[in-house]
N, C-alpha and C. Protein backbone atom coordinates (compact mmCIF):
# COMPACT_ATOMS: atom_id res chain seq x y z
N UNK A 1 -15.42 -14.86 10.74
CA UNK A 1 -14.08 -14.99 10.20
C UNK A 1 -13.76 -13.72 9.42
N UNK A 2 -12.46 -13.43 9.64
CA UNK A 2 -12.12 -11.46 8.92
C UNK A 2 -11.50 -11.94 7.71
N UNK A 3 -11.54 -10.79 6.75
CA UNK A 3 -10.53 -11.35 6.06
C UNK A 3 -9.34 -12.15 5.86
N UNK A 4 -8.43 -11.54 7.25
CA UNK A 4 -7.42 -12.12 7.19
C UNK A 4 -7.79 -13.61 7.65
N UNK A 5 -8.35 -13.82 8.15
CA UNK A 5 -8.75 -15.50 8.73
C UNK A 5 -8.77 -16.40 7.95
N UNK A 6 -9.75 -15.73 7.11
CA UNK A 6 -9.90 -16.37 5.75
C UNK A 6 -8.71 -16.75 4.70
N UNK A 7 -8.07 -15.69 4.62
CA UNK A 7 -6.28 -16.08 3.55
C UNK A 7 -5.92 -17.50 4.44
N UNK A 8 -6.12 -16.95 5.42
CA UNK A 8 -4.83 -18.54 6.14
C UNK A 8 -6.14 -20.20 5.94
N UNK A 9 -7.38 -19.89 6.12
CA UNK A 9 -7.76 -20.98 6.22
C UNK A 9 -8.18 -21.17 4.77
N UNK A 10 -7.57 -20.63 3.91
CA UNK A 10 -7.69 -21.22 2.19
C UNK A 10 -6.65 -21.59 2.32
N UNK A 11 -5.23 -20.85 2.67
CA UNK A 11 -3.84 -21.27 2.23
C UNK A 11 -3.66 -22.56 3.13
N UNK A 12 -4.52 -23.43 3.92
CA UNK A 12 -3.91 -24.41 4.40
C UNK A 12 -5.19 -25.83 3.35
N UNK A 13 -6.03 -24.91 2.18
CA UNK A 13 -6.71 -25.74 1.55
C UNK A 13 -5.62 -26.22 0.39
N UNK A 14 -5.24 -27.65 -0.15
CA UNK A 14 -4.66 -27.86 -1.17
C UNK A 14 -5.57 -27.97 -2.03
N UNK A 15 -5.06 -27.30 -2.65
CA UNK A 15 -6.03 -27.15 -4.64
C UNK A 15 -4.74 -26.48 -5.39
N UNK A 16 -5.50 -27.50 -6.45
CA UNK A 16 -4.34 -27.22 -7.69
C UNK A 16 -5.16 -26.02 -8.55
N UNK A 17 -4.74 -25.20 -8.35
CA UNK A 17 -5.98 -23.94 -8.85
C UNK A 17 -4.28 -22.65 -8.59
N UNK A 18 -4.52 -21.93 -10.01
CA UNK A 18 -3.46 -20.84 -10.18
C UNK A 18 -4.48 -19.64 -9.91
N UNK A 19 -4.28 -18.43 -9.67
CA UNK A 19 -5.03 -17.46 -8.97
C UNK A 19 -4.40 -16.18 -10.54
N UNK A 20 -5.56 -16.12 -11.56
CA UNK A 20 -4.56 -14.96 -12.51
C UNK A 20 -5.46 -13.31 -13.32
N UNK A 21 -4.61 -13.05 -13.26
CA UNK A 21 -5.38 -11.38 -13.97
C UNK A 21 -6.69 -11.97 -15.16
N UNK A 22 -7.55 -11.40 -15.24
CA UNK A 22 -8.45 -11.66 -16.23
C UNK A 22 -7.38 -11.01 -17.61
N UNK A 23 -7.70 -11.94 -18.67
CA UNK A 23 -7.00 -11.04 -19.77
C UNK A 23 -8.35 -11.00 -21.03
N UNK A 24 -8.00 -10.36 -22.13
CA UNK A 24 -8.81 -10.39 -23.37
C UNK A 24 -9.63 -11.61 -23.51
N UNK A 25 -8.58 -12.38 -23.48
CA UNK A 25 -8.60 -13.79 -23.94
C UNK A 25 -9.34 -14.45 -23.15
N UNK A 26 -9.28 -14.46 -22.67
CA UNK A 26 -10.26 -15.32 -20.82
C UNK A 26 -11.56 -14.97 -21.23
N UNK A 27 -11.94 -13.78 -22.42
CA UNK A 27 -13.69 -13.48 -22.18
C UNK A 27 -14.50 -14.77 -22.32
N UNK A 28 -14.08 -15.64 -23.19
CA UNK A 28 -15.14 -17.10 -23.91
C UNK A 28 -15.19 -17.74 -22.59
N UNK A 29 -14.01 -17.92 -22.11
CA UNK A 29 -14.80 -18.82 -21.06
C UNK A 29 -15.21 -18.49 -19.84
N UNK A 30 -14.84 -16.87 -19.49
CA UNK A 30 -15.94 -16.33 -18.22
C UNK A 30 -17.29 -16.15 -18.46
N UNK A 31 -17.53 -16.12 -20.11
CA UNK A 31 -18.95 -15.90 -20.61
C UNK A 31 -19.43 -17.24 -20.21
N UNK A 32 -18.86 -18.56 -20.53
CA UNK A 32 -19.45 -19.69 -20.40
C UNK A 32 -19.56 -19.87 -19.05
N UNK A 33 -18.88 -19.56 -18.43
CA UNK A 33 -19.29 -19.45 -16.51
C UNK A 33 -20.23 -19.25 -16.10
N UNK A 34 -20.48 -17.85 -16.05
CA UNK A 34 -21.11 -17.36 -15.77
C UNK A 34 -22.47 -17.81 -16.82
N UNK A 35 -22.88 -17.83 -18.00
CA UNK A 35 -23.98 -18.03 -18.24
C UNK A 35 -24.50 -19.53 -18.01
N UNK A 36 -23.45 -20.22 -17.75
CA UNK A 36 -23.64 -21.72 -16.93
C UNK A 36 -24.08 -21.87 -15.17
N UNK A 37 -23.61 -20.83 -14.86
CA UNK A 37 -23.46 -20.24 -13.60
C UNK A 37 -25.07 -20.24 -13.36
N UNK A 38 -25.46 -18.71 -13.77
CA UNK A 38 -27.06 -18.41 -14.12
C UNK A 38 -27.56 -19.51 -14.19
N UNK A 39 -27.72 -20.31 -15.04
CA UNK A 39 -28.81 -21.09 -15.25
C UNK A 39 -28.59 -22.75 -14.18
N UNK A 40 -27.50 -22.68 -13.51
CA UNK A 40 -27.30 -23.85 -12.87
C UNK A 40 -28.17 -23.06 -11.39
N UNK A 41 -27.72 -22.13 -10.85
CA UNK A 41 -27.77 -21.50 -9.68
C UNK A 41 -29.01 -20.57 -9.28
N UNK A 42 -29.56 -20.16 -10.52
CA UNK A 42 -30.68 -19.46 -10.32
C UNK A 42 -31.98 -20.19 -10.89
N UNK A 43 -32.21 -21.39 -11.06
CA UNK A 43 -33.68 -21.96 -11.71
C UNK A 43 -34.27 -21.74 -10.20
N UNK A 44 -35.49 -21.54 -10.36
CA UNK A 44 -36.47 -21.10 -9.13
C UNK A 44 -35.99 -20.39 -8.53
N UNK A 45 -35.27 -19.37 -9.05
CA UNK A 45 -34.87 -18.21 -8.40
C UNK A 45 -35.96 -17.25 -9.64
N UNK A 46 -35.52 -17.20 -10.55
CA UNK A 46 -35.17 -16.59 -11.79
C UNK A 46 -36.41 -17.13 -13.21
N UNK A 47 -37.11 -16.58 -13.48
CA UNK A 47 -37.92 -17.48 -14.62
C UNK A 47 -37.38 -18.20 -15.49
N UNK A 48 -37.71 -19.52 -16.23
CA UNK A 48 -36.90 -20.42 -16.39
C UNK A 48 -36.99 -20.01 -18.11
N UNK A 49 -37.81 -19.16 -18.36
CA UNK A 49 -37.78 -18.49 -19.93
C UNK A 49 -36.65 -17.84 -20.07
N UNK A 50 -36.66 -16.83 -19.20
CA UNK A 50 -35.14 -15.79 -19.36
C UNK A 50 -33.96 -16.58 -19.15
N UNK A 51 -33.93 -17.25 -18.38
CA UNK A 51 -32.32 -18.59 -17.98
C UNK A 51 -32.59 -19.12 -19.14
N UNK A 52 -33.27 -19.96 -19.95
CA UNK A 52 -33.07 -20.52 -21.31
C UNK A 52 -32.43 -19.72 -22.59
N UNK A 53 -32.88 -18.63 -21.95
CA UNK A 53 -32.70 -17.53 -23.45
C UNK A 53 -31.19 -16.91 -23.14
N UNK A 54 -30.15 -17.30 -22.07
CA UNK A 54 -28.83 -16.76 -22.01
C UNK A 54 -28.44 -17.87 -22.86
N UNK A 55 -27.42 -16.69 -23.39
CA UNK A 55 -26.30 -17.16 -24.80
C UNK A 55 -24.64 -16.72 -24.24
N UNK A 56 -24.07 -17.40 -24.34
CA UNK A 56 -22.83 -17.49 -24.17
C UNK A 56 -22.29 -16.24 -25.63
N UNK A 57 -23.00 -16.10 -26.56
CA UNK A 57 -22.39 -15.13 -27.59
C UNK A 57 -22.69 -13.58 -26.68
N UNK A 58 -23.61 -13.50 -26.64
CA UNK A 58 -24.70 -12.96 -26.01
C UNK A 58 -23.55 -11.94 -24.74
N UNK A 59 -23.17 -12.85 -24.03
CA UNK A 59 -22.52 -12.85 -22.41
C UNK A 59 -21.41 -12.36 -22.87
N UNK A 60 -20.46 -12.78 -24.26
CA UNK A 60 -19.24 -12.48 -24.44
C UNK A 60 -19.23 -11.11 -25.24
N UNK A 61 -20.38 -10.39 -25.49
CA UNK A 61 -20.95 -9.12 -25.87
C UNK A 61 -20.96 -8.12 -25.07
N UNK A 62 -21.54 -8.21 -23.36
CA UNK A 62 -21.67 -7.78 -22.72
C UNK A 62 -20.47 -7.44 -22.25
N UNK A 63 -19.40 -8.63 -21.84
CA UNK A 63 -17.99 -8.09 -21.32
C UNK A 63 -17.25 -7.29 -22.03
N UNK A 64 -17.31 -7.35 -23.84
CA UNK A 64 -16.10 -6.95 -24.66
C UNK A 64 -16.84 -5.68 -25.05
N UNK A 65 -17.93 -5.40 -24.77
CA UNK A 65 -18.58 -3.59 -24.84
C UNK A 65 -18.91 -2.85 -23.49
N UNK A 66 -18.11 -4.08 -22.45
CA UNK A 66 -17.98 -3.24 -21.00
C UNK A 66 -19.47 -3.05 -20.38
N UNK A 67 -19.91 -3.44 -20.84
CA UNK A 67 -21.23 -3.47 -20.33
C UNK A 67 -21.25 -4.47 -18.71
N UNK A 68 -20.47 -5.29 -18.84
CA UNK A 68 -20.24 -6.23 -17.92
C UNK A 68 -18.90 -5.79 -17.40
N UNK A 69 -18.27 -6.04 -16.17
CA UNK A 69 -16.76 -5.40 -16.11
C UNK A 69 -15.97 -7.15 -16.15
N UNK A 70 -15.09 -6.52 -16.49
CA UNK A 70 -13.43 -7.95 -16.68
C UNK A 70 -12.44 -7.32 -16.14
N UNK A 71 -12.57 -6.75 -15.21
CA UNK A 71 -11.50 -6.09 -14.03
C UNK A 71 -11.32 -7.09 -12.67
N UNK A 72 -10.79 -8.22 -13.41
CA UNK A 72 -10.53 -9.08 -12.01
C UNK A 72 -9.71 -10.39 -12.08
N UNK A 73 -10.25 -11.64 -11.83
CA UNK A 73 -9.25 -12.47 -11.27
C UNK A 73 -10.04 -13.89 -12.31
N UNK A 74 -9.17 -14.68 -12.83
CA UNK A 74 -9.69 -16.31 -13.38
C UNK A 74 -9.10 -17.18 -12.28
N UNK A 75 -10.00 -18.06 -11.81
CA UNK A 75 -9.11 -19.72 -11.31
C UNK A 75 -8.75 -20.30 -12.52
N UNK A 76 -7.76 -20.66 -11.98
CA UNK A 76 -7.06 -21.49 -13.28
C UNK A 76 -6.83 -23.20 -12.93
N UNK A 77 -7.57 -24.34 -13.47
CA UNK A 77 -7.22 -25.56 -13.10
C UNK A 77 -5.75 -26.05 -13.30
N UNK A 78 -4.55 -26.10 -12.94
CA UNK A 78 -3.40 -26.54 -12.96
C UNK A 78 -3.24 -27.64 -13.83
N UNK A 79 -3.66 -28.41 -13.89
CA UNK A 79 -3.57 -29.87 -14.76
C UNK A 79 -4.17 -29.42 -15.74
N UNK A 80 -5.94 -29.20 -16.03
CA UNK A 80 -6.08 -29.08 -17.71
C UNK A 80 -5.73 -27.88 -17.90
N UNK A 81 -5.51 -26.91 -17.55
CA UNK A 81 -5.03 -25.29 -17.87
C UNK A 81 -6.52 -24.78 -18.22
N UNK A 82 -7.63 -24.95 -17.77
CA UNK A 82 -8.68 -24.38 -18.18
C UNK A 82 -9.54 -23.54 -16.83
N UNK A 83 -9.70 -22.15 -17.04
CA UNK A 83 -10.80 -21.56 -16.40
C UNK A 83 -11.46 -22.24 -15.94
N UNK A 84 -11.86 -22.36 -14.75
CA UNK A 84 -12.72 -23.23 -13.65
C UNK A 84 -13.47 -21.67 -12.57
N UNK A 85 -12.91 -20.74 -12.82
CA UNK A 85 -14.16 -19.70 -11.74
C UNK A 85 -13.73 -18.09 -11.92
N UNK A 86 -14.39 -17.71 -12.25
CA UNK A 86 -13.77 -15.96 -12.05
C UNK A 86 -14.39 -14.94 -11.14
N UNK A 87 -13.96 -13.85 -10.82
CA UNK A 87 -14.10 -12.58 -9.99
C UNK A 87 -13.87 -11.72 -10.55
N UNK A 88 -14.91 -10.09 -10.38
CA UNK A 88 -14.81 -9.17 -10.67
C UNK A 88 -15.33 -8.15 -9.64
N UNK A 89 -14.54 -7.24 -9.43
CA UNK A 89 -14.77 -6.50 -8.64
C UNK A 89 -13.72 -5.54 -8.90
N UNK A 90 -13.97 -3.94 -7.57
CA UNK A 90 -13.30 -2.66 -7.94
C UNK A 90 -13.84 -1.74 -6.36
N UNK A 91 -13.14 -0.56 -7.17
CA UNK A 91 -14.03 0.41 -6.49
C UNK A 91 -15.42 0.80 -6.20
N UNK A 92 -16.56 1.18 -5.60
CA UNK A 92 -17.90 1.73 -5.72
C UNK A 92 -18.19 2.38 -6.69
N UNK A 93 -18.59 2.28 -6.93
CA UNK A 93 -18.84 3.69 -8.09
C UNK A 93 -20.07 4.11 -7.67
N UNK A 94 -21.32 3.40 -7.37
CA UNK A 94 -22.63 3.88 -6.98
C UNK A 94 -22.93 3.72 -5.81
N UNK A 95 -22.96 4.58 -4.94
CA UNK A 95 -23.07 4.83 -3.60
C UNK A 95 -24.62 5.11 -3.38
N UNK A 96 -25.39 5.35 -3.87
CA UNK A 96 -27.02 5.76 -3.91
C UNK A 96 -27.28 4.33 -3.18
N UNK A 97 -27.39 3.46 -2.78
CA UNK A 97 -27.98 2.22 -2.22
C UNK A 97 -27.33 2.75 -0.51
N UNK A 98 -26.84 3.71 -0.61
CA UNK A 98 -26.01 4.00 0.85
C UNK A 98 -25.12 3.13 1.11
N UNK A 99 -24.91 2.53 2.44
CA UNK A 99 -23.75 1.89 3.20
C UNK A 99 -22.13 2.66 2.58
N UNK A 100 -21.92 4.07 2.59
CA UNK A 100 -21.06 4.57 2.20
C UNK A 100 -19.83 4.41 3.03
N UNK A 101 -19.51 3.81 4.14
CA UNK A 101 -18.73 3.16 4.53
C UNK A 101 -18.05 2.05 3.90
N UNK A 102 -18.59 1.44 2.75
CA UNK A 102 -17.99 0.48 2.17
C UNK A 102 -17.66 0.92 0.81
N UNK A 103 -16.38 0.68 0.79
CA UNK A 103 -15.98 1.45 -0.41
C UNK A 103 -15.14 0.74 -1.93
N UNK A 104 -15.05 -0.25 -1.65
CA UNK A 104 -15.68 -1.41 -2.80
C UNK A 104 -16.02 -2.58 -2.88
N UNK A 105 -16.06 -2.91 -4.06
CA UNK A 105 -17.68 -4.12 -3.86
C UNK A 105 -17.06 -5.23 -4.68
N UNK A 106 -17.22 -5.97 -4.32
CA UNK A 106 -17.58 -7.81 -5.36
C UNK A 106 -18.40 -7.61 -6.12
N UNK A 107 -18.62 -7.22 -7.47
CA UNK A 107 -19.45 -7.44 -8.28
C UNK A 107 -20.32 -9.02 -8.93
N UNK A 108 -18.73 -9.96 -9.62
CA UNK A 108 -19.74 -11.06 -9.63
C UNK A 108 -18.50 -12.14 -8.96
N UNK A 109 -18.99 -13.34 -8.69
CA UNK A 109 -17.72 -14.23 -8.45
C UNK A 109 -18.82 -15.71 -8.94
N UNK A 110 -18.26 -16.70 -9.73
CA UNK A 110 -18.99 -17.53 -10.36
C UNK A 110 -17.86 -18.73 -10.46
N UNK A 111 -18.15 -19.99 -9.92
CA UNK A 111 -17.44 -21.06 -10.72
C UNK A 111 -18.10 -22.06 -11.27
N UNK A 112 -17.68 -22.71 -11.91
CA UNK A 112 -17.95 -23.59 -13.10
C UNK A 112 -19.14 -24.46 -11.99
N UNK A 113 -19.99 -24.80 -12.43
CA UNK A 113 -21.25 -25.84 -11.70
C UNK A 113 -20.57 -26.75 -11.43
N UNK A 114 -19.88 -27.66 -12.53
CA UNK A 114 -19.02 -29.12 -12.36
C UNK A 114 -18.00 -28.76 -10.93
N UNK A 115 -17.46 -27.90 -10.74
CA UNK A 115 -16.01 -27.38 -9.87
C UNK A 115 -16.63 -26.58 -8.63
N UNK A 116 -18.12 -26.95 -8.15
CA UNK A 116 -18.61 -26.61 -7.23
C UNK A 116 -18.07 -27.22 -5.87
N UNK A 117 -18.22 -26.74 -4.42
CA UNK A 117 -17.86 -27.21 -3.62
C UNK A 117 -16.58 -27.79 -3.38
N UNK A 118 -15.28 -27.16 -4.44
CA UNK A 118 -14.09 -27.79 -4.35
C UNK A 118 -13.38 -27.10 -3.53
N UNK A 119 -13.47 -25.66 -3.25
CA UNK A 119 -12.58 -24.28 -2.52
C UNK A 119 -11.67 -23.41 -3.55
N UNK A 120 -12.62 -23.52 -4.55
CA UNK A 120 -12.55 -22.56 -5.58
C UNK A 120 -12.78 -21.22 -4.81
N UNK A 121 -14.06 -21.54 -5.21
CA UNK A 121 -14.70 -19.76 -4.65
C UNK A 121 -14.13 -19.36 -3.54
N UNK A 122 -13.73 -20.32 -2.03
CA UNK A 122 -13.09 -19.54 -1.43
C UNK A 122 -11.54 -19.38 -1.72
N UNK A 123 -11.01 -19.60 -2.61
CA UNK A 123 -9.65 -19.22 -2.79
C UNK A 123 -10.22 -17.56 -3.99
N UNK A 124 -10.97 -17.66 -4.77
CA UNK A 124 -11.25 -16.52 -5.46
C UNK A 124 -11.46 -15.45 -4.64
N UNK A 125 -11.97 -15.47 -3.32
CA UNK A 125 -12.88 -14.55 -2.75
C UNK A 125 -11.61 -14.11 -1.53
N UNK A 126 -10.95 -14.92 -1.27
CA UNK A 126 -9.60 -14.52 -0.51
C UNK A 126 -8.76 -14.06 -1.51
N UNK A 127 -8.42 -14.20 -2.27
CA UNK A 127 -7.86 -13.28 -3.53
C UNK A 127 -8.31 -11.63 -3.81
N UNK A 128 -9.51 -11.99 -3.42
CA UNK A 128 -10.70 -10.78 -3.61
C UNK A 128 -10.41 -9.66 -2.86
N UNK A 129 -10.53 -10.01 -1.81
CA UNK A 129 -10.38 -9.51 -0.37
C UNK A 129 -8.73 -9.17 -0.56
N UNK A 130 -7.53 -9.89 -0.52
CA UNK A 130 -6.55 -9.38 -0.57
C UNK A 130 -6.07 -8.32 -1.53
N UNK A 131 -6.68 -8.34 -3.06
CA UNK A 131 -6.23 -7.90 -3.80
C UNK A 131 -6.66 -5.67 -3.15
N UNK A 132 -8.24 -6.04 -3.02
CA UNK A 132 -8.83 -4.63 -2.59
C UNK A 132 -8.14 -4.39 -1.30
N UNK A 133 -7.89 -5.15 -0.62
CA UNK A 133 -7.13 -4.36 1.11
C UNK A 133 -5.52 -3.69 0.23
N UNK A 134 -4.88 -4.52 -0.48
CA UNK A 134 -3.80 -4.24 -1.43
C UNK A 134 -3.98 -2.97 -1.97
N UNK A 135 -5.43 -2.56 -2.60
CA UNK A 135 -5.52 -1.11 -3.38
C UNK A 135 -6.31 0.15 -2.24
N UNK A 136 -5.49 -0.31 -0.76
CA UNK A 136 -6.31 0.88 0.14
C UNK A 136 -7.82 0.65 0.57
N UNK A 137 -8.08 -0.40 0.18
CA UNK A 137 -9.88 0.07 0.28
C UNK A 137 -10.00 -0.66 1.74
N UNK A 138 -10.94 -0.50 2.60
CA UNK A 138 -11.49 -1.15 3.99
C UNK A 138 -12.64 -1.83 4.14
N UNK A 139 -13.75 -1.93 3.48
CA UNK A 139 -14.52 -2.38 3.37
C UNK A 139 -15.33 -2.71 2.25
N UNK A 140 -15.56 -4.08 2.06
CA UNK A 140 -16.16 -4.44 0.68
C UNK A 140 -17.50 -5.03 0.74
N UNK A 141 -18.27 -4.68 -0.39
CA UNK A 141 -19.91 -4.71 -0.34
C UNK A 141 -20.09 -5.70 -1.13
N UNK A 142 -20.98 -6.86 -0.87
CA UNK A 142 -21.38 -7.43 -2.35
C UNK A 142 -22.78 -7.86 -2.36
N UNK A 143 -23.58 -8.30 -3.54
CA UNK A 143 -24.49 -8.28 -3.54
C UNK A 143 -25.05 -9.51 -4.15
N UNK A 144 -26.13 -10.27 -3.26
CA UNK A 144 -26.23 -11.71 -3.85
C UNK A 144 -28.18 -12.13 -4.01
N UNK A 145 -28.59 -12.69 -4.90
CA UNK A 145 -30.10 -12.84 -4.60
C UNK A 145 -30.36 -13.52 -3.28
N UNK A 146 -31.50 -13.21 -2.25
CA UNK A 146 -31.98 -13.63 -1.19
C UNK A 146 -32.27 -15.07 -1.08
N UNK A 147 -32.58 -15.60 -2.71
CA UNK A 147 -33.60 -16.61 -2.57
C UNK A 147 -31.97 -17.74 -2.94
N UNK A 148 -30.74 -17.47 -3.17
CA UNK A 148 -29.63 -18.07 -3.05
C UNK A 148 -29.03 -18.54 -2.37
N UNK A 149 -29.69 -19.29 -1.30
CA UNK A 149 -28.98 -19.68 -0.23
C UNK A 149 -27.79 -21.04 -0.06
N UNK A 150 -27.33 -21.24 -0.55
CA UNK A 150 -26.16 -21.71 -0.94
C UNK A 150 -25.20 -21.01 -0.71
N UNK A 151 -25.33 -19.40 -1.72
CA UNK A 151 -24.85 -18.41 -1.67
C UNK A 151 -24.58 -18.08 -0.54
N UNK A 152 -25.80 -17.38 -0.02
CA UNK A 152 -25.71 -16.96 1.36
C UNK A 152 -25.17 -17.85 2.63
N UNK A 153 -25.09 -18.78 2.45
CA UNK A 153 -24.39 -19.66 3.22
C UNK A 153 -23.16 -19.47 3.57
N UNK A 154 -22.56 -19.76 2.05
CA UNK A 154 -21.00 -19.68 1.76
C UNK A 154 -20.35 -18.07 2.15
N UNK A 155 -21.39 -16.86 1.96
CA UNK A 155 -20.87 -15.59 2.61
C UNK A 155 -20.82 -15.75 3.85
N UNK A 156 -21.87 -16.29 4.29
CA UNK A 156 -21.57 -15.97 5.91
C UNK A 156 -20.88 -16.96 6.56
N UNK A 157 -20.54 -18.43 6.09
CA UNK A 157 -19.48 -18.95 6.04
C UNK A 157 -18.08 -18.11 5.89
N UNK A 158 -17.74 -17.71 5.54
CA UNK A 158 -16.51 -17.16 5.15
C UNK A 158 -16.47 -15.44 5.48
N UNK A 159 -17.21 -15.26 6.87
CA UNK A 159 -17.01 -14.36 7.04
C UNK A 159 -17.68 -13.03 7.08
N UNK A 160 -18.81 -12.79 6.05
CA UNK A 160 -19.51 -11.79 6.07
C UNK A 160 -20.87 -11.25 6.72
N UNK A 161 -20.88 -9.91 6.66
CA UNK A 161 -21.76 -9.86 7.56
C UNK A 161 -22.98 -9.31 7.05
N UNK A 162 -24.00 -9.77 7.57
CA UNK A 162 -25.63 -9.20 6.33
C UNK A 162 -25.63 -8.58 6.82
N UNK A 163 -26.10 -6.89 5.84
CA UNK A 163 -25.90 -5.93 5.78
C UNK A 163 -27.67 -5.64 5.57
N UNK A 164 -27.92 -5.97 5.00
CA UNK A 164 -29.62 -6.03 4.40
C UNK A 164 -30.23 -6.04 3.62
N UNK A 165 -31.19 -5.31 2.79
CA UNK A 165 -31.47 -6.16 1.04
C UNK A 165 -32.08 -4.84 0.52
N UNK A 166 -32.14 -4.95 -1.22
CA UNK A 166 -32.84 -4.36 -1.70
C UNK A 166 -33.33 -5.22 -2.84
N UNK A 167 -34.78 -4.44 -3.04
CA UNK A 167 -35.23 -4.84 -4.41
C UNK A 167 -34.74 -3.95 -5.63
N UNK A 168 -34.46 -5.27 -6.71
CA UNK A 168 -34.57 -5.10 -8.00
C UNK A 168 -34.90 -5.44 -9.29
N UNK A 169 -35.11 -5.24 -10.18
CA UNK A 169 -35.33 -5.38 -11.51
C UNK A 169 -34.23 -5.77 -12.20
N UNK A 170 -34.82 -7.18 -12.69
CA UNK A 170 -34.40 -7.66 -14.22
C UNK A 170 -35.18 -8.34 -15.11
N UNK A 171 -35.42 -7.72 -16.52
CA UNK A 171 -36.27 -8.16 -17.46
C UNK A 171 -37.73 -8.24 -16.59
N UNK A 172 -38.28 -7.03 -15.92
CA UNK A 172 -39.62 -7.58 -15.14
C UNK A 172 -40.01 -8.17 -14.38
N UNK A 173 -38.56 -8.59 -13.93
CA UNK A 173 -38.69 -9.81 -12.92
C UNK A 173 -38.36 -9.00 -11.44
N UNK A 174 -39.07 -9.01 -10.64
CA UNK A 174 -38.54 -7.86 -8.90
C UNK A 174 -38.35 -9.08 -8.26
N UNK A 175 -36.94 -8.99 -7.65
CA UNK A 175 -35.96 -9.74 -6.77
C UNK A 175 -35.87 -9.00 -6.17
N UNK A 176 -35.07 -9.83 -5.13
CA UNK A 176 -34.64 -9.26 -3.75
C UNK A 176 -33.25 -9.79 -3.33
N UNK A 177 -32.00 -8.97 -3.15
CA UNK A 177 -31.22 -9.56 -2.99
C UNK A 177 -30.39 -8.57 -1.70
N UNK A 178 -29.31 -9.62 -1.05
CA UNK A 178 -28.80 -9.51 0.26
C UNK A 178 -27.62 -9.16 0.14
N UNK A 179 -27.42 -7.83 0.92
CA UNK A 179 -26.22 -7.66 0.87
C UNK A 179 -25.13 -7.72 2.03
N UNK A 180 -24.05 -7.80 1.72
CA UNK A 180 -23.20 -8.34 2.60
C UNK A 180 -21.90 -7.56 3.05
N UNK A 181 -21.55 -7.58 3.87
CA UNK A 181 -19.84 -6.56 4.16
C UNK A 181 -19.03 -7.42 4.61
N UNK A 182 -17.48 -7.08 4.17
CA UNK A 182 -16.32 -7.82 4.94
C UNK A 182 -15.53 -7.11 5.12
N UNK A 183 -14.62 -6.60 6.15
CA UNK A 183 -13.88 -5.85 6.64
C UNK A 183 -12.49 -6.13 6.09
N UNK A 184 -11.81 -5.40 5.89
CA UNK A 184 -10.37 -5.75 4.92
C UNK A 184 -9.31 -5.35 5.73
C-alpha cells in the first residue's frame, strides 16, 4: 500500500480523532505517551530496570531542552479533548546509516496503550506521510526495534517496505532495530 493508498483507506476509517500541530503545551502529555508507550511496548524488549526508571518529569525535560524533537503532529480525542497519540518527524539530518535516497524520517509515533488498535496510529502516520510529501520530500525512513513486532506488523501493514537493520545502544543495552521506507 503507497502512501497515497493509505490517506484514502484511513479517510474511509470513522474516528473521532482531530489531527493538530504539536504546541508548548502538548509537552505533559506527549511525555506521558510516550513514557507509557516505552514501558507498555517494550517489556522484553528492553530491561525491565531501565523501563521502571522512566519518569514522565524526566521525558518532559528531554522535549523542552530539545533533546527530544516536538516538530510534529498530536491526535486529539474529539469528545474528551485529550491527547490520545503523537508524531514527530522532519528532514534527515544524519545520513551516516546510508539509504541516502530517503530524505526524511519518522522519528517517533506513539499512542496512548489504552487507545491501541483504534486507527489512531494509522491516521497519525497518514498525516505523516502527507504532511512530508507536502514539504517536497520523496521518501521517508523510520526506525523501529526488531524485537517489536506489533510494530513491525502495523509498518508493513500500511505499506512499508524493510529496508534492513542496525545495531544500537541504549544505556548498555545493544538492540537491533528495523528499518523501513515509504514512498511519498
Amino acid at each position: 500500500m503507497n502512501s497515497k493508498a493509505l490517506l484514502k483507506y484511513v479517510e474511509e476509517d470513522i474516528l473521532n480523532i482531530t489531527i493538530d500541530q504539536i504546541r508548548l503545551e502538548d509537552i505533559p502529555a506527549i511525555a506521558r505517551i510516550k513514557v507509557d508507550g516505552w514501558k507498555s511496548a517494550y517489556r522484553g524488549i528492553i530491561d525491565d530496570d531501565f523501563l521502571d526508571s522512566l519518569t514522565y518529569n524526566v521525558q518532559i525535560k528531554r522535549f523542552t531542552d530539545g533533546e527530544d524533537s516536538v516538530q510534529g503532529i498530536v491526535a486529539i480525542d474529539e469528545e474528551s479533548k485529550q491527547i490520545v497519540g503523537f508524531s514527530t518527524f522532519g528532514k534527515r539530518q544524519d545520513l551516516s546509516e546510508g539509504l541516502p535516497q530517503y530524505d526524511c524520517e519518522l522519528h517517533a509515533m506513539y499512542v496512548s496503550p489504552d487507545r491501541k488498535g483504534k486507527g489512531i496510529g494509522k491516521r497519525l502516520l497518514s498525516e505523516v506521510l502527507k504532511q512530508q510529501r507536502e514539504n517536497d520530500h520523496k521518501k521517508m525512513l523510520l526506525w523501529c526495534f526488531k524485537k517489536n513486532l506489533p510494530t513491525i506488523e502495523f509498518y508493513k501493514k500500511t505499506g512499508g517496505v524493510l529496508l534492513g537493520e542496525k545495531e544500537i545502544e541504549i544505556e548498555k543495552m545493544r538492540l537491533i532495530e528495523a528499518g523501513f521506507g515509504y514512498e511519498l
